[in-house]
PDB file of N, CA and C in Angstrom:
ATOM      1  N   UNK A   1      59.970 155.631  99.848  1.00  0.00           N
ATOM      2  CA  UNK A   1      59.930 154.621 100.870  1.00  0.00           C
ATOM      3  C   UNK A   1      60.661 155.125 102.097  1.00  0.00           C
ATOM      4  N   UNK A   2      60.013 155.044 103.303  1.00  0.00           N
ATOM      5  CA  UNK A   2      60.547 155.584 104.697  1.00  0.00           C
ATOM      6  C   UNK A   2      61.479 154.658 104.899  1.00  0.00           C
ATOM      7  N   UNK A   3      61.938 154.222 106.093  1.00  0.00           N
ATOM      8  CA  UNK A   3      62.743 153.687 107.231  1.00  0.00           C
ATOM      9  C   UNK A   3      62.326 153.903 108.445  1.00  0.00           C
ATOM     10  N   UNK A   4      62.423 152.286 108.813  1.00  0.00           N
ATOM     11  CA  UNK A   4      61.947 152.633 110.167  1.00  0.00           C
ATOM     12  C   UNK A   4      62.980 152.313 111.446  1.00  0.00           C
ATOM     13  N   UNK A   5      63.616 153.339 112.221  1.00  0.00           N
ATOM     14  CA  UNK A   5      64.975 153.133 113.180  1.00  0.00           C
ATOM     15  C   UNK A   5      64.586 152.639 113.836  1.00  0.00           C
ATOM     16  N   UNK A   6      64.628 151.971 114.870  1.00  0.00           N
ATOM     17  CA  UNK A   6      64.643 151.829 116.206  1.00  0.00           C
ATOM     18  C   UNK A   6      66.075 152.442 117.255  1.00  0.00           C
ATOM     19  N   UNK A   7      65.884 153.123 118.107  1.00  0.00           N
ATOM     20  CA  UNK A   7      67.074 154.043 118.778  1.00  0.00           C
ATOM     21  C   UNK A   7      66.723 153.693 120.058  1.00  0.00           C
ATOM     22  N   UNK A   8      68.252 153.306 120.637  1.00  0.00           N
ATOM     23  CA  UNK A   8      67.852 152.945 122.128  1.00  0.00           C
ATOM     24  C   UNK A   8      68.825 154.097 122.556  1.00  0.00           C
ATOM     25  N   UNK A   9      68.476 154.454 123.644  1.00  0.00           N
ATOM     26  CA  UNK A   9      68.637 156.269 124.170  1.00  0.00           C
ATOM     27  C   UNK A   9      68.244 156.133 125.765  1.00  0.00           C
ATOM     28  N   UNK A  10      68.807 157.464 126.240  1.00  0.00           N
ATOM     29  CA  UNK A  10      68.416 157.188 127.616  1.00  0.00           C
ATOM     30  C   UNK A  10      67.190 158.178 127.521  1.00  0.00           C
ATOM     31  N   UNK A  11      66.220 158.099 128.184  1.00  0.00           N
ATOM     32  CA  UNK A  11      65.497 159.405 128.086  1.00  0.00           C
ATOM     33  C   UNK A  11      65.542 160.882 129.139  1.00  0.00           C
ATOM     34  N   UNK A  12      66.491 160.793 129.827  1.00  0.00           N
ATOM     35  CA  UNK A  12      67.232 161.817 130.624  1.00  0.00           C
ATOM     36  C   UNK A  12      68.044 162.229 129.629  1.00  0.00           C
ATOM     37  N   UNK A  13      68.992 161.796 128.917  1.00  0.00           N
ATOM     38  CA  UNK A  13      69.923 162.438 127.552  1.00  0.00           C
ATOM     39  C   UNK A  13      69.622 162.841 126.834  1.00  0.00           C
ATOM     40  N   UNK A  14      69.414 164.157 126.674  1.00  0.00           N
ATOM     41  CA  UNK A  14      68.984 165.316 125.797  1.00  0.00           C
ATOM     42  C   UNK A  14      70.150 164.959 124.364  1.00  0.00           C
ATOM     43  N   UNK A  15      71.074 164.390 124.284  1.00  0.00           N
ATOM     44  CA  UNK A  15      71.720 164.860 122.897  1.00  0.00           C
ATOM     45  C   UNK A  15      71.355 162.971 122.715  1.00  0.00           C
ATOM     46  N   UNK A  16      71.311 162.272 123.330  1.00  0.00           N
ATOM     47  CA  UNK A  16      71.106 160.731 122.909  1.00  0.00           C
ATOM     48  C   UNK A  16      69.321 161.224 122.178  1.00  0.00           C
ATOM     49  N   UNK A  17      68.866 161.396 122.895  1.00  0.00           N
ATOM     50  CA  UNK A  17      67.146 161.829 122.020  1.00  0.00           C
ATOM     51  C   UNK A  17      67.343 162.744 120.774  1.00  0.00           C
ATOM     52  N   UNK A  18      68.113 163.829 121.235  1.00  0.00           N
ATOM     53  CA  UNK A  18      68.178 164.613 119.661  1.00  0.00           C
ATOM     54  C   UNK A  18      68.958 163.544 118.509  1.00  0.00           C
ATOM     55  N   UNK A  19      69.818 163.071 118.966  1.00  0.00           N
ATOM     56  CA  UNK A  19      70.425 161.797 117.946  1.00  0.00           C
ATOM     57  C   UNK A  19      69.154 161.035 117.428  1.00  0.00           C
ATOM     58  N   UNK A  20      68.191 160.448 118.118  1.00  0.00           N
ATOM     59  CA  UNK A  20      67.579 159.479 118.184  1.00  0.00           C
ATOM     60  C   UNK A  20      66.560 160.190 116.849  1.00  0.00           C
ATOM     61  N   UNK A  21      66.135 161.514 116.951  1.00  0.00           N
ATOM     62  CA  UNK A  21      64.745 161.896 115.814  1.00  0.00           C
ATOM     63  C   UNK A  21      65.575 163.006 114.901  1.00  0.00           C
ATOM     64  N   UNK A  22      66.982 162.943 114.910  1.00  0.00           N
ATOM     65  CA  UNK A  22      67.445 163.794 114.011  1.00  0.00           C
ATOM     66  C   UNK A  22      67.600 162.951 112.850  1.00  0.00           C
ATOM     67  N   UNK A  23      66.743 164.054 111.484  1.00  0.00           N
ATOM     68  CA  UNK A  23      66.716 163.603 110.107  1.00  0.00           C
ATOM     69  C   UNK A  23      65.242 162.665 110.360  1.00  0.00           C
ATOM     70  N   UNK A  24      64.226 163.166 111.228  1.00  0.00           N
ATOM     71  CA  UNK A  24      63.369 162.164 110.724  1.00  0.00           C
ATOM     72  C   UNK A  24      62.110 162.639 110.878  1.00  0.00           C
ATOM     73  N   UNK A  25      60.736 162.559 109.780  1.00  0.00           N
ATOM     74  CA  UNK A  25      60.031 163.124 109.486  1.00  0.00           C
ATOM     75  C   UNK A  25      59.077 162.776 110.653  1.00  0.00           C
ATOM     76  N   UNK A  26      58.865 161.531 110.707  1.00  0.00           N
ATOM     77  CA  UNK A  26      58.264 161.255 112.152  1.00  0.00           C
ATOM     78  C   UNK A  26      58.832 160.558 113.309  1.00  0.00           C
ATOM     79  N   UNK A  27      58.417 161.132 114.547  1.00  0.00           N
ATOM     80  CA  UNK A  27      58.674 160.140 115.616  1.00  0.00           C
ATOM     81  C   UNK A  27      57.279 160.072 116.436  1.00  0.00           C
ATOM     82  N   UNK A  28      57.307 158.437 117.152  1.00  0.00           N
ATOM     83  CA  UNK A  28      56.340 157.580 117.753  1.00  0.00           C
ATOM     84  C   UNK A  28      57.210 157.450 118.958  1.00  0.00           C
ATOM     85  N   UNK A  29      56.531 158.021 120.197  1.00  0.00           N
ATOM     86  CA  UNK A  29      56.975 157.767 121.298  1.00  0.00           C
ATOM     87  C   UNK A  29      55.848 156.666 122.147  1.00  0.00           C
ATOM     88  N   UNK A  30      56.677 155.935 122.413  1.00  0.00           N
ATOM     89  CA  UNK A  30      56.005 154.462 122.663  1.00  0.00           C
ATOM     90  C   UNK A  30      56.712 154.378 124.203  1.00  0.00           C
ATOM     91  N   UNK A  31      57.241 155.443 124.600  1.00  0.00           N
ATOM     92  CA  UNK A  31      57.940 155.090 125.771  1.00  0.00           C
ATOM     93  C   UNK A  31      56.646 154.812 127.074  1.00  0.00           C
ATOM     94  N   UNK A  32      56.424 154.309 127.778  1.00  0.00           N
ATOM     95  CA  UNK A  32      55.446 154.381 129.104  1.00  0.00           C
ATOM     96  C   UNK A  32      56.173 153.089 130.054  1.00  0.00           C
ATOM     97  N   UNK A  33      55.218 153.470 131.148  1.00  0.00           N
ATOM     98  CA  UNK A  33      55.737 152.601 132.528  1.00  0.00           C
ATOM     99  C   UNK A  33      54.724 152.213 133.124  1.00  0.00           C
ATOM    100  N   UNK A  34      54.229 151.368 133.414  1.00  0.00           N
ATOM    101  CA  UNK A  34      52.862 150.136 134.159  1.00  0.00           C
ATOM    102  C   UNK A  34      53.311 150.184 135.711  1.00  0.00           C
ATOM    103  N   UNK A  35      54.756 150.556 136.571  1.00  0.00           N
ATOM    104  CA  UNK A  35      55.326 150.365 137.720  1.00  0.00           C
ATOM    105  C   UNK A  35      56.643 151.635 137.878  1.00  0.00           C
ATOM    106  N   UNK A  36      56.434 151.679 138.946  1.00  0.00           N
ATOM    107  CA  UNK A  36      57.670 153.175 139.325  1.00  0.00           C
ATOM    108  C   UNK A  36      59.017 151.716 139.564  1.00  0.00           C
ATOM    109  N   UNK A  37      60.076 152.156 138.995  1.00  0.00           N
ATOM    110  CA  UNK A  37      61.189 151.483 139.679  1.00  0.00           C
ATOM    111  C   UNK A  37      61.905 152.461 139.622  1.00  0.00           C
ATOM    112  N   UNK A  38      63.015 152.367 138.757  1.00  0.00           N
ATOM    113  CA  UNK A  38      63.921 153.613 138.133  1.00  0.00           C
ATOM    114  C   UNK A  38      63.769 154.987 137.707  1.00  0.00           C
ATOM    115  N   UNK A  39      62.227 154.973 137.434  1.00  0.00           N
ATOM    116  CA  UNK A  39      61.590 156.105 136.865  1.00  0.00           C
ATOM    117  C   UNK A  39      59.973 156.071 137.653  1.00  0.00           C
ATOM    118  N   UNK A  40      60.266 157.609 138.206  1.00  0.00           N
ATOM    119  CA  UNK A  40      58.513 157.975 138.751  1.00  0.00           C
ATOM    120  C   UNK A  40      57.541 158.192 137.330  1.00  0.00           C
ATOM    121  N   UNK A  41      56.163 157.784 137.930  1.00  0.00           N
ATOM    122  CA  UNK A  41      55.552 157.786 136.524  1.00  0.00           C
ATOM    123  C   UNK A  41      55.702 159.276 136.060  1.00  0.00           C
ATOM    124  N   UNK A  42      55.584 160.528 136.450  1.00  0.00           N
ATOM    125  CA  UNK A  42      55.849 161.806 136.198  1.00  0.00           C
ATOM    126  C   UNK A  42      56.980 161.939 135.283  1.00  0.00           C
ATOM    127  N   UNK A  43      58.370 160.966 135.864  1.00  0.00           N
ATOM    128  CA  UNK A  43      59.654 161.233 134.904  1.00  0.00           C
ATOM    129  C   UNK A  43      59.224 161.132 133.631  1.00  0.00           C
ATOM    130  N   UNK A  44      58.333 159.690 133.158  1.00  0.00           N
ATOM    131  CA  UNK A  44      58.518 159.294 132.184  1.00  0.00           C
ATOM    132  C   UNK A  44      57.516 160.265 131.067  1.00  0.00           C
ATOM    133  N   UNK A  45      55.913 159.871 131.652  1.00  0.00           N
ATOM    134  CA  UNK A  45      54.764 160.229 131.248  1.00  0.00           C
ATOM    135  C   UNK A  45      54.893 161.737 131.311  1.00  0.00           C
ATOM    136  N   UNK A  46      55.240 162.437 131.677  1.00  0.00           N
ATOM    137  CA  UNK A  46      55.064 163.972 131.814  1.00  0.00           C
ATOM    138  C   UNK A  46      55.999 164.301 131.750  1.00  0.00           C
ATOM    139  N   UNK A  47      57.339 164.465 131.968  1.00  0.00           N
ATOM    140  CA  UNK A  47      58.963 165.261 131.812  1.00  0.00           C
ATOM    141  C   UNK A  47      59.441 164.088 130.791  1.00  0.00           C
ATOM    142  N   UNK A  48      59.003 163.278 129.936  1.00  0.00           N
ATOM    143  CA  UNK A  48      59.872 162.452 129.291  1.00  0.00           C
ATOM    144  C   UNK A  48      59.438 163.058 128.260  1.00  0.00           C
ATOM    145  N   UNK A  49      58.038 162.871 128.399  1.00  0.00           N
ATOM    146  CA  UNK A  49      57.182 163.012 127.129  1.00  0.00           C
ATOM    147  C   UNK A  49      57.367 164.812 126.590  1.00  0.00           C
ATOM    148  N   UNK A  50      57.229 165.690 127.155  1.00  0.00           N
ATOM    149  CA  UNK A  50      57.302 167.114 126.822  1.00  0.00           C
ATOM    150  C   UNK A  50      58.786 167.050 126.373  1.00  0.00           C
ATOM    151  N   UNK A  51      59.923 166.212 127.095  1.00  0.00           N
ATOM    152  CA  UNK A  51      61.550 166.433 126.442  1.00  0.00           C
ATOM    153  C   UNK A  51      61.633 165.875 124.830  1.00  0.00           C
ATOM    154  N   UNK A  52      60.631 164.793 124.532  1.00  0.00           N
ATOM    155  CA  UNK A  52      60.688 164.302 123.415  1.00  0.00           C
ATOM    156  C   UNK A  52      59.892 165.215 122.175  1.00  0.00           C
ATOM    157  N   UNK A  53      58.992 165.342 122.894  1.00  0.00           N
ATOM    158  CA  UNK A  53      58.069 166.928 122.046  1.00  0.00           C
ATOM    159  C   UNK A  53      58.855 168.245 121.639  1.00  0.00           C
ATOM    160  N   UNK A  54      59.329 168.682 122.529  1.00  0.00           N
ATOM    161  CA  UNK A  54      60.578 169.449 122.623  1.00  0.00           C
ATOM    162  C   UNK A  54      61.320 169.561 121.750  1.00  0.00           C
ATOM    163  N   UNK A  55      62.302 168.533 122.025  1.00  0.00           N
ATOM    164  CA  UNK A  55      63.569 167.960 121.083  1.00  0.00           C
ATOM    165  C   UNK A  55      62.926 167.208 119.750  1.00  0.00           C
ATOM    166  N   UNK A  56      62.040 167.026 119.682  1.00  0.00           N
ATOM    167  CA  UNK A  56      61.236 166.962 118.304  1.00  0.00           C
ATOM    168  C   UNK A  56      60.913 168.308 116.674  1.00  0.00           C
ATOM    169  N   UNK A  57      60.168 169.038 117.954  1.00  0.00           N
ATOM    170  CA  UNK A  57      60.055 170.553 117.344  1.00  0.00           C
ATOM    171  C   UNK A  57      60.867 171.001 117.061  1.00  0.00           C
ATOM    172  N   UNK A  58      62.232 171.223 117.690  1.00  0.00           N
ATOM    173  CA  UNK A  58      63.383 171.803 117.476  1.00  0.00           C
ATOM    174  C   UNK A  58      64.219 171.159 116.029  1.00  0.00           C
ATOM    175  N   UNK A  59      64.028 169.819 115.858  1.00  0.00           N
ATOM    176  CA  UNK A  59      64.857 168.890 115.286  1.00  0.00           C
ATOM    177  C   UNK A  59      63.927 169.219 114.034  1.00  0.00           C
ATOM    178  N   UNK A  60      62.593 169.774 113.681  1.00  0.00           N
ATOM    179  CA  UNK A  60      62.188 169.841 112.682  1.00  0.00           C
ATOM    180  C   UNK A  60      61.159 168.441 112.115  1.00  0.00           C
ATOM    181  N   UNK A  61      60.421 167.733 113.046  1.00  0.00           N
ATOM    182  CA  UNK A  61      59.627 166.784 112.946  1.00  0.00           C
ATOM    183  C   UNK A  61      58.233 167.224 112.522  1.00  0.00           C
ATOM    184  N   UNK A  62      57.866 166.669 111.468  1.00  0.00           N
ATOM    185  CA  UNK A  62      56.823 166.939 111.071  1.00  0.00           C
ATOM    186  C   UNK A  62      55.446 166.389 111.789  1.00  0.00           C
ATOM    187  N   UNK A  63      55.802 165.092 112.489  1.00  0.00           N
ATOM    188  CA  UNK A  63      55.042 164.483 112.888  1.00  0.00           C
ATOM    189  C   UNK A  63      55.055 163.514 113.807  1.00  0.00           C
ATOM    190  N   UNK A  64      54.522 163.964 115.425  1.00  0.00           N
ATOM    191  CA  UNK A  64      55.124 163.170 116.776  1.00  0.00           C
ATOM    192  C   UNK A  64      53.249 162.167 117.128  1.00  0.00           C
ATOM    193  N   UNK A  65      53.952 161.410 117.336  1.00  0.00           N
ATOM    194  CA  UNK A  65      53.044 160.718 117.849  1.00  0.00           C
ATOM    195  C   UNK A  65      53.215 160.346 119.118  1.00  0.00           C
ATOM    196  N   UNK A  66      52.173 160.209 120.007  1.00  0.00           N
ATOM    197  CA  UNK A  66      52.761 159.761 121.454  1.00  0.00           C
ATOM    198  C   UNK A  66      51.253 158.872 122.115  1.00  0.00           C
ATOM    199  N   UNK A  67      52.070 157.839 122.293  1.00  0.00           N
ATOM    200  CA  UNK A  67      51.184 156.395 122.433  1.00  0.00           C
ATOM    201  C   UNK A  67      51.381 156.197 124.152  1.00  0.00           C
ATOM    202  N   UNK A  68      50.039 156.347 124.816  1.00  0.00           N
ATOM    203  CA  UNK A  68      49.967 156.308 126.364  1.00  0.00           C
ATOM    204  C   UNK A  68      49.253 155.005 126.854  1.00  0.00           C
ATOM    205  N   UNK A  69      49.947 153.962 127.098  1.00  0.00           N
ATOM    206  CA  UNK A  69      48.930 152.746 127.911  1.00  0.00           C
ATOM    207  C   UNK A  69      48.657 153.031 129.095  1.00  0.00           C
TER     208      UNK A  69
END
């Protein structure tokens, strides 16, 4: 039987994200943005998403999912 975390993280923080998928067979990145405020859509959708891929591979994830609305 899995577990399922929920981790709130910044996604600029490289060791808050490695915290966030360390020890875990999968991660679901559900992160996206509908409006620029704080974050250009590029930060999120394209430099968020490759940091989480990234720090995924490294961390030993078997399995990333990444969910784009």
């Amino acid at each position: 039987m899995g577990q399922v975390l929920f981790q709130f993280y910044d996604l600029r923080d490289e060791k808050a994200t490695r915290d966030a998928v360390n020890y875990s067979n999968v991660v679901i990145n559900l992160v996206g943005r509908e409006f620029e405020k704080n974050f250009k859509f590029n930060d999120v959708l394209v430099e968020g998403a490759r940091r989480i891929a990234r720090i995924s591979k490294e961390a030993g994830v078997q399995h990333l999912i990444i969910c784009l609305s």
